[in-house]
Protein backbone atom coordinates (compact mmCIF):
# COMPACT_ATOMS: atom_id res chain seq x y z
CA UNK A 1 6.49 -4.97 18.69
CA UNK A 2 3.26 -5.58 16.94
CA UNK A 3 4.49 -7.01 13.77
CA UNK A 4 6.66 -9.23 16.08
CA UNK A 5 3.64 -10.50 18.14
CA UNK A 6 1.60 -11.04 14.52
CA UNK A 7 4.65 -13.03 13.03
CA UNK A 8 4.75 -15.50 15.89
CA UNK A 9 0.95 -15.37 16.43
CA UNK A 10 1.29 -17.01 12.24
CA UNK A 11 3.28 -19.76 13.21
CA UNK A 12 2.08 -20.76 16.68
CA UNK A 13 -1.70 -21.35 14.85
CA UNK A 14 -0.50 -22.74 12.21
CA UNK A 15 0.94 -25.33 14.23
CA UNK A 16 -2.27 -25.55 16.40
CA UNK A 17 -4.57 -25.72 13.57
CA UNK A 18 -1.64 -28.51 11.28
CA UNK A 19 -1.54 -30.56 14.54
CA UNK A 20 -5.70 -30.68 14.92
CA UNK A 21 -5.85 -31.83 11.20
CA UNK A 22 -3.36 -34.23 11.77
CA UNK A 23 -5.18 -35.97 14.83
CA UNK A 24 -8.66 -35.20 14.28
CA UNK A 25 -8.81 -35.62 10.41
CA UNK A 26 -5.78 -37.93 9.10
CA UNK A 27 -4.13 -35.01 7.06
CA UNK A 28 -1.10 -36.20 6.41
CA UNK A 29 -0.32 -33.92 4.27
CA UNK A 30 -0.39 -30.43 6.19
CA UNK A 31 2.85 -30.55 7.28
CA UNK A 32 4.51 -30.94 3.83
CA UNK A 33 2.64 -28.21 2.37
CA UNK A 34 3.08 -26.18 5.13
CA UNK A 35 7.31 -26.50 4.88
CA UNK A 36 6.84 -26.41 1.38
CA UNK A 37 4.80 -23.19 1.44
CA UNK A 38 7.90 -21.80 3.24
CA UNK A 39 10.36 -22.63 0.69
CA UNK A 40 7.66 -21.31 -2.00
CA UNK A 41 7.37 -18.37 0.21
CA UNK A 42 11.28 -17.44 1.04
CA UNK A 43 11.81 -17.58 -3.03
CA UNK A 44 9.22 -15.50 -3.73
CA UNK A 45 10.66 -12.82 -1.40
CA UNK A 46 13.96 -12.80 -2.95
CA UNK A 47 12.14 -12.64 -6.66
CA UNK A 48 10.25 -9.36 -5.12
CA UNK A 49 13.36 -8.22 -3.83
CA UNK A 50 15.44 -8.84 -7.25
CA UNK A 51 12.61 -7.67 -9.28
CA UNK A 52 12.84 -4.55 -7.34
CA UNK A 53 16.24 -4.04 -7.87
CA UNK A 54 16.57 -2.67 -10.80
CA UNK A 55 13.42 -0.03 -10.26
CA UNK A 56 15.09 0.88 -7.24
CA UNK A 57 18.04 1.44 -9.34
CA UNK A 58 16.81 3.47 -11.98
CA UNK A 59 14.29 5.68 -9.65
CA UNK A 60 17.00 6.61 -7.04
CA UNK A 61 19.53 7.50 -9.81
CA UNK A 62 16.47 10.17 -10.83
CA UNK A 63 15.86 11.16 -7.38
CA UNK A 64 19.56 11.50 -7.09
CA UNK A 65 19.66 13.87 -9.91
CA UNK A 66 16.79 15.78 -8.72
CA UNK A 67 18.15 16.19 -5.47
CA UNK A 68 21.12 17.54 -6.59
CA UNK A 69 19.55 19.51 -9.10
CA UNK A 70 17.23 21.38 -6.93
CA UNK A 71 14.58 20.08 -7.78
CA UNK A 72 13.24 18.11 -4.53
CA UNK A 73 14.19 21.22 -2.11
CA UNK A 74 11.68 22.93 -4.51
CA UNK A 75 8.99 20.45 -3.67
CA UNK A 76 9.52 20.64 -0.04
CA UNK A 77 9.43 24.78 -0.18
CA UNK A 78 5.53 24.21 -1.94
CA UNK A 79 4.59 21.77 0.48
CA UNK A 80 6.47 23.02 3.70
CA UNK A 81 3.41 25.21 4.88
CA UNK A 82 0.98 21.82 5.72
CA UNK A 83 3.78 19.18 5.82
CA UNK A 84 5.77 21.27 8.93
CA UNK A 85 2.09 20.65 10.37
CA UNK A 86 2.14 17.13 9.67
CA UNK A 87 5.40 16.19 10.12
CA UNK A 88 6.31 19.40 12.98
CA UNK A 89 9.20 17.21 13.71
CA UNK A 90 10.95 17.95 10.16
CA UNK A 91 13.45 20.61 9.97
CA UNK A 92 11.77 23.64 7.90
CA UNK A 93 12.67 23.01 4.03
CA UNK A 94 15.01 20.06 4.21
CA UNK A 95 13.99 17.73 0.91
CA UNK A 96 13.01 14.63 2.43
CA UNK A 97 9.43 17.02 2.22
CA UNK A 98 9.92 17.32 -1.58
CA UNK A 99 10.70 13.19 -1.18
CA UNK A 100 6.98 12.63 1.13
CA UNK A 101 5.41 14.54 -1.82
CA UNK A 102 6.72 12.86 -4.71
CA UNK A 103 5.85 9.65 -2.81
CA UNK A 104 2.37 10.62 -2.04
CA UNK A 105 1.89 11.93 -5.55
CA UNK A 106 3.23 8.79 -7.28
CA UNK A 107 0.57 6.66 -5.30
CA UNK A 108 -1.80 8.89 -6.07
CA UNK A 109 -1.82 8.31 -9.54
CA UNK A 110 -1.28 4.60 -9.44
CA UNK A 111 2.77 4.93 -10.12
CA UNK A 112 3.86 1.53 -8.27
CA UNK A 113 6.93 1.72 -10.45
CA UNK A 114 7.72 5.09 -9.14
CA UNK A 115 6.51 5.09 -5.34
CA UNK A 116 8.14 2.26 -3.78
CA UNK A 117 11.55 3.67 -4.84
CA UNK A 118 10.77 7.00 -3.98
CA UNK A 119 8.89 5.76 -1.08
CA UNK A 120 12.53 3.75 0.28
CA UNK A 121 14.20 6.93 -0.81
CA UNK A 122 11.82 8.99 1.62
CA UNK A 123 12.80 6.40 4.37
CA UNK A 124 16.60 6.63 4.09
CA UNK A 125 16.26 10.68 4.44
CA UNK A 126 14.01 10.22 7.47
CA UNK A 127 16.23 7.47 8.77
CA UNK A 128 18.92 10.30 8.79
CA UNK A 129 16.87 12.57 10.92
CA UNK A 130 16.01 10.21 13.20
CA UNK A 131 17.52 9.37 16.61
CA UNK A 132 17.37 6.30 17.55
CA UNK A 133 18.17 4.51 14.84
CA UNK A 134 16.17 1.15 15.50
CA UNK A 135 12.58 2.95 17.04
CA UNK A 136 10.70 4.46 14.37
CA UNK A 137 10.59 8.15 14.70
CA UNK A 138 7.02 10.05 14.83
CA UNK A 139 7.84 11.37 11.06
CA UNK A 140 8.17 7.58 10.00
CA UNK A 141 4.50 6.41 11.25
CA UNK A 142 2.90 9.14 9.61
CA UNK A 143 4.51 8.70 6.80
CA UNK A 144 3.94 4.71 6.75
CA UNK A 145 0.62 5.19 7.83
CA UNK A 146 -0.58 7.47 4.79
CA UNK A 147 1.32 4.74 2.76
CA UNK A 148 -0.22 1.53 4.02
CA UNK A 149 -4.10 3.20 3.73
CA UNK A 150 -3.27 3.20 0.10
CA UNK A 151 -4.86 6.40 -1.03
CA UNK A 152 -4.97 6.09 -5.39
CA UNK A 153 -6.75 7.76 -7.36
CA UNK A 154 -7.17 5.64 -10.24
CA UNK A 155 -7.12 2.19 -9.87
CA UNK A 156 -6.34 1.23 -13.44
CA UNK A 157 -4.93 -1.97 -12.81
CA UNK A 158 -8.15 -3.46 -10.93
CA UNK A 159 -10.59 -1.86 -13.64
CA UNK A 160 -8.00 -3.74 -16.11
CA UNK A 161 -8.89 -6.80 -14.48
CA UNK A 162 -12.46 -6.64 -14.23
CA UNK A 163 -12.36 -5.71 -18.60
CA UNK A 164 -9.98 -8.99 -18.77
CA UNK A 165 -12.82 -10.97 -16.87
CA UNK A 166 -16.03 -9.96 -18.88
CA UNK A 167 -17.47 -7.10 -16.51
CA UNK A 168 -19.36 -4.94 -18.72
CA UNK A 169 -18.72 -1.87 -16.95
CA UNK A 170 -15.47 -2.26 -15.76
CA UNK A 171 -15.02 0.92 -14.13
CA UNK A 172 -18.23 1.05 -12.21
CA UNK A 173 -15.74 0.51 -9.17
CA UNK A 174 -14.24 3.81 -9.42
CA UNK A 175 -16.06 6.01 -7.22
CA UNK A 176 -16.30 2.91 -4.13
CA UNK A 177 -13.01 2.35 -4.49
CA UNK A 178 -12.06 6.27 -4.24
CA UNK A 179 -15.01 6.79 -1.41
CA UNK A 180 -13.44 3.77 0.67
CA UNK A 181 -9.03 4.65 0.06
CA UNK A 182 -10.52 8.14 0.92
CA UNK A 183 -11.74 7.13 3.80
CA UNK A 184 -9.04 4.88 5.21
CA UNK A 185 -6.45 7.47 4.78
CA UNK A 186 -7.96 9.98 6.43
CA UNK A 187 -9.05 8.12 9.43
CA UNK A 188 -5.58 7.04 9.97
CA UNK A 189 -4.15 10.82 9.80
CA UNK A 190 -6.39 12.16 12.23
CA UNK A 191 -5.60 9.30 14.22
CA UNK A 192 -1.97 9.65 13.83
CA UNK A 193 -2.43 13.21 14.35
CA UNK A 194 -4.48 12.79 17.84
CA UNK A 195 -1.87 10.26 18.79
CA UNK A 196 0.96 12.83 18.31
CA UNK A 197 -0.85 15.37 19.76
CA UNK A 198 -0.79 17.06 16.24
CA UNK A 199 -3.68 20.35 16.06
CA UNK A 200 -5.75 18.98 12.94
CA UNK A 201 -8.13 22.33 13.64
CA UNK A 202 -4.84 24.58 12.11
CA UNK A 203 -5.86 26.72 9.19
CA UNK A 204 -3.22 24.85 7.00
CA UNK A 205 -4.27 21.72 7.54
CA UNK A 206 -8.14 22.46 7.13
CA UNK A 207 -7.28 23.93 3.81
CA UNK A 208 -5.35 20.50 2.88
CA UNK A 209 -7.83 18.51 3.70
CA UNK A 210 -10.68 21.03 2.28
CA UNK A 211 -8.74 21.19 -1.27
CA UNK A 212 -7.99 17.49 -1.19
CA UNK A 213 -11.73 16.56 -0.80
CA UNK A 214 -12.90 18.84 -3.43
CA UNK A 215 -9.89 17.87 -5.76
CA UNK A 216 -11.14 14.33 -5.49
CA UNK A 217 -14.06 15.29 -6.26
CA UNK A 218 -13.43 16.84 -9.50
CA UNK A 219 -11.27 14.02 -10.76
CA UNK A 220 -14.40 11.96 -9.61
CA UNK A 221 -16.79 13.90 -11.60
CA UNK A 222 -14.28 14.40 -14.07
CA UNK A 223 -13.82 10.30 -14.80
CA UNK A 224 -18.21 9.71 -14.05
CA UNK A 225 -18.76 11.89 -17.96
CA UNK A 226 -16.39 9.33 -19.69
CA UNK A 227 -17.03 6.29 -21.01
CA UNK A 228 -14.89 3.25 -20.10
CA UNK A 229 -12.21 3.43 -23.26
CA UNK A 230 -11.95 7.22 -22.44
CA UNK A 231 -11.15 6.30 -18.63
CA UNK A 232 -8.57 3.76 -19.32
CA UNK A 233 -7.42 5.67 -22.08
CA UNK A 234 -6.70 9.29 -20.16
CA UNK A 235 -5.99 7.90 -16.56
CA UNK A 236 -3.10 5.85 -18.86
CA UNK A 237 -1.69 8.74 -20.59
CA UNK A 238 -1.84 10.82 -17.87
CA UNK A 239 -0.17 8.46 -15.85
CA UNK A 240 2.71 8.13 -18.28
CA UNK A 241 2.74 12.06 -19.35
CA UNK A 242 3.44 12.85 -15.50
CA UNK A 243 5.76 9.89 -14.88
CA UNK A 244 8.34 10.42 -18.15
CA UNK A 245 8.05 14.40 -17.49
CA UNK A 246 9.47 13.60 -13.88
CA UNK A 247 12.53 11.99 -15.27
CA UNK A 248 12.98 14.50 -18.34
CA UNK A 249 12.52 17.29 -15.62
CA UNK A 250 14.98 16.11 -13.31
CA UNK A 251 17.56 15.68 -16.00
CA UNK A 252 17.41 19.43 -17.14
CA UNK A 253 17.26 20.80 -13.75
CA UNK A 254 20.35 19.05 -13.34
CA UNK A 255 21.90 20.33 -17.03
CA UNK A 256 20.90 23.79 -15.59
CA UNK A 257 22.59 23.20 -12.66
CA UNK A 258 25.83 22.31 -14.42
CA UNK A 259 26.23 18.59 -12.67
CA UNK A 260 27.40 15.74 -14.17
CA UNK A 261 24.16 13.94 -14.53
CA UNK A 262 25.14 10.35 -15.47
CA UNK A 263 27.66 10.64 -12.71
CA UNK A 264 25.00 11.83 -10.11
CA UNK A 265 22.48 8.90 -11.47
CA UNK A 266 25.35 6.20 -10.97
CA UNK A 267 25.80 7.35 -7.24
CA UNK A 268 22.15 7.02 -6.55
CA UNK A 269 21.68 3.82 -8.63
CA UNK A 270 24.33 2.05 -6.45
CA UNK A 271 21.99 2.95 -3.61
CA UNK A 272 19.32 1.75 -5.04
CA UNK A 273 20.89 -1.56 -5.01
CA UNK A 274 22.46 -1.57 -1.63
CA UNK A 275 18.76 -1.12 -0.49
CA UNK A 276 17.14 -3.93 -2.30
CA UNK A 277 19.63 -6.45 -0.72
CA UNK A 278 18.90 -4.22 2.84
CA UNK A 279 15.48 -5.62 2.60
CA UNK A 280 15.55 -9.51 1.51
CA UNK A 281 15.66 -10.67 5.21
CA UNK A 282 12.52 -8.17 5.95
CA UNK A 283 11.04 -9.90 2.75
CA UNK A 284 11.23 -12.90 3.42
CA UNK A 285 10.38 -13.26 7.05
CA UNK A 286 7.02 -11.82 6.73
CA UNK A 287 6.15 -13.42 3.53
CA UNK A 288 6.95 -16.76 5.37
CA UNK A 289 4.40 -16.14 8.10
CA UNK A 290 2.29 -15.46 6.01
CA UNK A 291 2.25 -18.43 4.00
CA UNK A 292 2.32 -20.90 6.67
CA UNK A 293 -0.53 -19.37 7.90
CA UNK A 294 -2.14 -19.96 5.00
CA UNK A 295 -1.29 -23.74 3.86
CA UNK A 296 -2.02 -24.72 7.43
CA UNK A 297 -5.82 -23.94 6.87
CA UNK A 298 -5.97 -21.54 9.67
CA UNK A 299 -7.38 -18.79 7.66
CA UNK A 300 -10.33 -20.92 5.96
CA UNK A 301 -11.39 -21.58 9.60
CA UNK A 302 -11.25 -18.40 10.44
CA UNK A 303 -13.73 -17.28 7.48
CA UNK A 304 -15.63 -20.10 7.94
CA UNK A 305 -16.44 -19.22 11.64
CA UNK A 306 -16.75 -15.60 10.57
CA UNK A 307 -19.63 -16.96 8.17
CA UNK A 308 -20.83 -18.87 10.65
CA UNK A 309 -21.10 -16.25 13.38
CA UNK A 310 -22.79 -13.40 11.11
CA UNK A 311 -25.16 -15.68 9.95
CA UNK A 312 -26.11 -16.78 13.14
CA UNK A 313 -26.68 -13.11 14.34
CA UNK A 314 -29.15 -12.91 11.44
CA UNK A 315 -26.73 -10.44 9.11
CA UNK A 316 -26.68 -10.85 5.67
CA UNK A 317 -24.18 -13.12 4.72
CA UNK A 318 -23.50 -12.19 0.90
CA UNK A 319 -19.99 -10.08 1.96
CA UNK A 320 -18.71 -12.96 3.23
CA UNK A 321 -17.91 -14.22 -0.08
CA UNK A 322 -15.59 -11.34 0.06
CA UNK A 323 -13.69 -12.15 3.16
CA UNK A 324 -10.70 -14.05 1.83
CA UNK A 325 -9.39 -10.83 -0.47
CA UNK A 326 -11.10 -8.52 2.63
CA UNK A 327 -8.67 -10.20 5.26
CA UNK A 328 -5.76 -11.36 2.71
CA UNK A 329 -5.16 -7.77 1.72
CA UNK A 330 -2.93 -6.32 4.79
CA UNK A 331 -0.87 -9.79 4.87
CA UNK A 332 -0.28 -9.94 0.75
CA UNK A 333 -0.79 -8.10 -1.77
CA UNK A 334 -0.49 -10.89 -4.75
CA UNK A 335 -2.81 -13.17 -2.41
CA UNK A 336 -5.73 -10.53 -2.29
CA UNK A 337 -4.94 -9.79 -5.93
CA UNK A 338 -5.18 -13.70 -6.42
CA UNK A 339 -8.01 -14.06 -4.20
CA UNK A 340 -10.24 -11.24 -6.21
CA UNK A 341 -9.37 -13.01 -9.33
CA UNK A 342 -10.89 -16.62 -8.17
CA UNK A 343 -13.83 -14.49 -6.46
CA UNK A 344 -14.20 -12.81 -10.02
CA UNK A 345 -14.01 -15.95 -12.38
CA UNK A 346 -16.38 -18.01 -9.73
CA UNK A 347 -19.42 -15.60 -8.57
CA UNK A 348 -18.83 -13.65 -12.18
CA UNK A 349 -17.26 -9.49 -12.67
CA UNK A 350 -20.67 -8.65 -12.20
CA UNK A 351 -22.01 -10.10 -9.30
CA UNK A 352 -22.31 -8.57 -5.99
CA UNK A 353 -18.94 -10.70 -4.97
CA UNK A 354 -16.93 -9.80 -7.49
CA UNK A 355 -17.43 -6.00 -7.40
CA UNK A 356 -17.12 -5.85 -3.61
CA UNK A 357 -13.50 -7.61 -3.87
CA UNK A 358 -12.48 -5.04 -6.55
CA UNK A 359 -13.45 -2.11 -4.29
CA UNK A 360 -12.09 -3.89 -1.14
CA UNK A 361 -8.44 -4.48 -3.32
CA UNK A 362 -8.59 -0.61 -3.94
CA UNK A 363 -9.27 0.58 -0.77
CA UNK A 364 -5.98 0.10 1.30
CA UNK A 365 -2.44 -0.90 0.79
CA UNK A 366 -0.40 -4.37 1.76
CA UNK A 367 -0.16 -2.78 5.82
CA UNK A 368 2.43 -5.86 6.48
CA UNK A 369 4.24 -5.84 3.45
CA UNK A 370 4.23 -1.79 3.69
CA UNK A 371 6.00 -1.92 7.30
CA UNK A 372 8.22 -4.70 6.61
CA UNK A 373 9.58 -3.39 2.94
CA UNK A 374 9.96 0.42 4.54
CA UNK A 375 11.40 -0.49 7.92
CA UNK A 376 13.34 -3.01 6.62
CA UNK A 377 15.36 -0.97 4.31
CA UNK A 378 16.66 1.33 7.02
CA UNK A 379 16.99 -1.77 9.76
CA UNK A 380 14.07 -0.08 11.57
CA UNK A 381 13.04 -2.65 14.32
CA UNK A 382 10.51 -1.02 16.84
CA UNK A 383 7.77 0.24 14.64
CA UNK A 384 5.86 1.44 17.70
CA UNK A 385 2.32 1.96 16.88
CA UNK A 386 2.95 1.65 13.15
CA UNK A 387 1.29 -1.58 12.38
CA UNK A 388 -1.83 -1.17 15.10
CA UNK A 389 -3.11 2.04 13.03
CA UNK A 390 -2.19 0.99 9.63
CA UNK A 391 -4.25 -2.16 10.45
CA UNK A 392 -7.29 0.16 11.91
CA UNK A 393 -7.25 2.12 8.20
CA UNK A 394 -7.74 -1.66 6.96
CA UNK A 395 -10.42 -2.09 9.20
CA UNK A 396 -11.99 1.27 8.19
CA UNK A 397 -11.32 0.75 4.97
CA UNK A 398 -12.99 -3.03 4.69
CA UNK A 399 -15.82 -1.78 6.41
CA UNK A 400 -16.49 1.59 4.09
CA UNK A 401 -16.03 -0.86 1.35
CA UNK A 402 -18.35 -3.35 2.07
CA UNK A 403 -20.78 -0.42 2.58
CA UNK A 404 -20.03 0.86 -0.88
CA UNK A 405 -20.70 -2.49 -2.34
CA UNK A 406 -24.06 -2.46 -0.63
CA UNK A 407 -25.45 0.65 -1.51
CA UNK A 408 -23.75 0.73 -4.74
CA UNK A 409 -24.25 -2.71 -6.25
CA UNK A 410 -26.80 -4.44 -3.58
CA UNK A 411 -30.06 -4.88 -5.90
């Protein structure tokens, strides 16, 4: 219901805010670029949705094989002990656990190419499980949730950017960016967890948490003794190591098993295509909003009274620089990436601005493009409270970021 009431909410201002242009200012022009923003907008959906198509293919032919080859069952047997916490609702070792973990692990490295699929994979095998087929069961928000707050733990691609734009540190980011994802994702699963009356004081769940914290830690101290070539260098190949060994693994669990493996992989490639078209309509809808929102001006004003309204409250003003990647990010994830860029090229890689939009595009995930991608592939309609929380770990996120830019960069 929320995502409904935000996707009319984009078109009813938009229409406010084109119409007040029109009368008050002469713009003649809004209404063109608003239409054609939509047109803009619709293609782009369907290129997202054909350029997934064939990772969807090749990543759900793996996770076919590994399914079949035992492989994922395995996974859910290691993490059953704190995943039957987090997800009680889960029958004890079924592999859609192994599926959450390979998920969560892929985004943990930085995988994109690996955790959508595997993330739409997840969703089909809790779609199964679930119900009532259009309400999003309590399995599927946590499992969005920990999605959309974007937990990483190297953020190659935005420390890529900043060494393509002259910063001359360029991974100076790292530990705001890993002290503000950290931070977003675990507000939202203890909130998720208070909201489904989940015990977050059990002793597996303690020692998650516990081991996750000082695991990020190490990896944070770990990365802090390198030097910048060494960071990009090992965060690369380890990336790569983990993500071909996945595939090779998968194959010879399947050999061992004795199962046609190109077979197998051709069934689960087939549904990786049936769920790319699935999703189009999902796509496209909320990337339209979106954009109209945007060519109709609406969001300028809306940074432009957020300026307005800190500085008048005597708060220092040099975030709000920041604010169009800060409030882009849940709505797009191309728009925030395009919005850091300008940021970057116009205040400088350096500058207070452009560090604060790298650890603000690091902190959380695309919330609206999350829901609608996920949902839409199994025709989920009620989300619930999916979108309201995901949209809180922004918040959280934002905020813990802009802190980290202050007492990090702030001179």
């Amino acid at each position: 219901m929320v995502l409904n009431y935000i996707w009319i909410a984009f078109f009813l201002i938009a229409f406010v805010v084109a119409l007040c242009k029109l009368i008050f200012v002469g713009d003649t022009a809004v209404f063109t670029d608003i239409i054609n923003s939509t047109f803009d907008s619709a293609k782009t959906g369907f290129e997202i949705s054909l350029g997934l198509t064939g990772v969807l293919t090749l990543w759900l032919g793996i996770m076919k094989i590994g399914e079949q080859g035992g492989v994922i069952q395995t996974f859910a047997r290691i993490c059953g002990p704190v995943f039957s916490k987090l997800f009680p609702d889960l029958p004890k070792n079924h592999p859609v656990t192994g599926s959450i973990f390979m998920n969560i692990s892929a985004n943990l490295l930085g995988l994109d190419n690996a955790a959508t699929p595997l993330g739409l994979k997840t969703m089909q095998q809790l779609q199964e499980l679930n119900k009532d087929k259009d309400t999003a069961s309590n399995a599927m928000i946590m499992f969005l949730c920990i999605n959309a707050s974007g937990l990483t733990l190297i953020p190659l691609t935005i420390m890529m950017y900043r060494a393509q734009l002259g910063a001359a540190n360029p991974s100076d980011v790292f530990l705001p960016i890993m002290l503000a994802t950290f931070s977003s994702t675990l507000f939202v699963v203890l909130a998720v967890c208070i909201k489904q009356k989940i015990n977050i004081f059990q002793r597996n769940l303690l020692l998650f948490f516990g081991g996750t914290i000082l695991f990020i830690g190490g990896i944070l101290f770990l990365f802090r003794a390198m030097d910048d070539k060494a960071v990009s260098l090992y965060s690369t190949l380890f990336a790569n190591l983990i993500l071909f060994s996945i595939i090779c693994g998968f194959i010879v669990a399947g050999l061992r098993k004795k199962i046609n493996v190109y077979n197998v992989f051709i069934e689960g490639a087939k549904e990786g295509f049936r769920t790319a078209i699935t999703i189009i309509p999902y796509l496209v809808a909320i990337l339209v909003g979106i954009a109209v929102f945007r060519a109709s001006g609406a969001m300028d004003y809306l940074i432009d009274g957020i300026r307005y309204g800190v500085g008048f409250l005597g708060i220092s003003t040099e975030f709000v620089e920041g604010l169009p990647t800060i409030l882009m990010k849940p709505l797009s994830g191309s728009g925030a990436r395009g919005m850091m860029i300008d940021a970057m090229k116009e205040y400088g890689a350096d500058s207070f601005t452009g560090r604060l939009v790298s650890v603000v595009q690091g902190s959380t995930d695309t919330t609206l493009y999350v829901v609608a991608l996920y949902y839409g592939s199994v025709s989920i309609r009620n989300t619930r409270y999916t979108v309201s929380y995901s949209l809180a770990a922004d918040l959280v996120g934002a905020i813990v970021a802009i802190s980290m830019a202050y007492l990090f960069f702030n001179s």
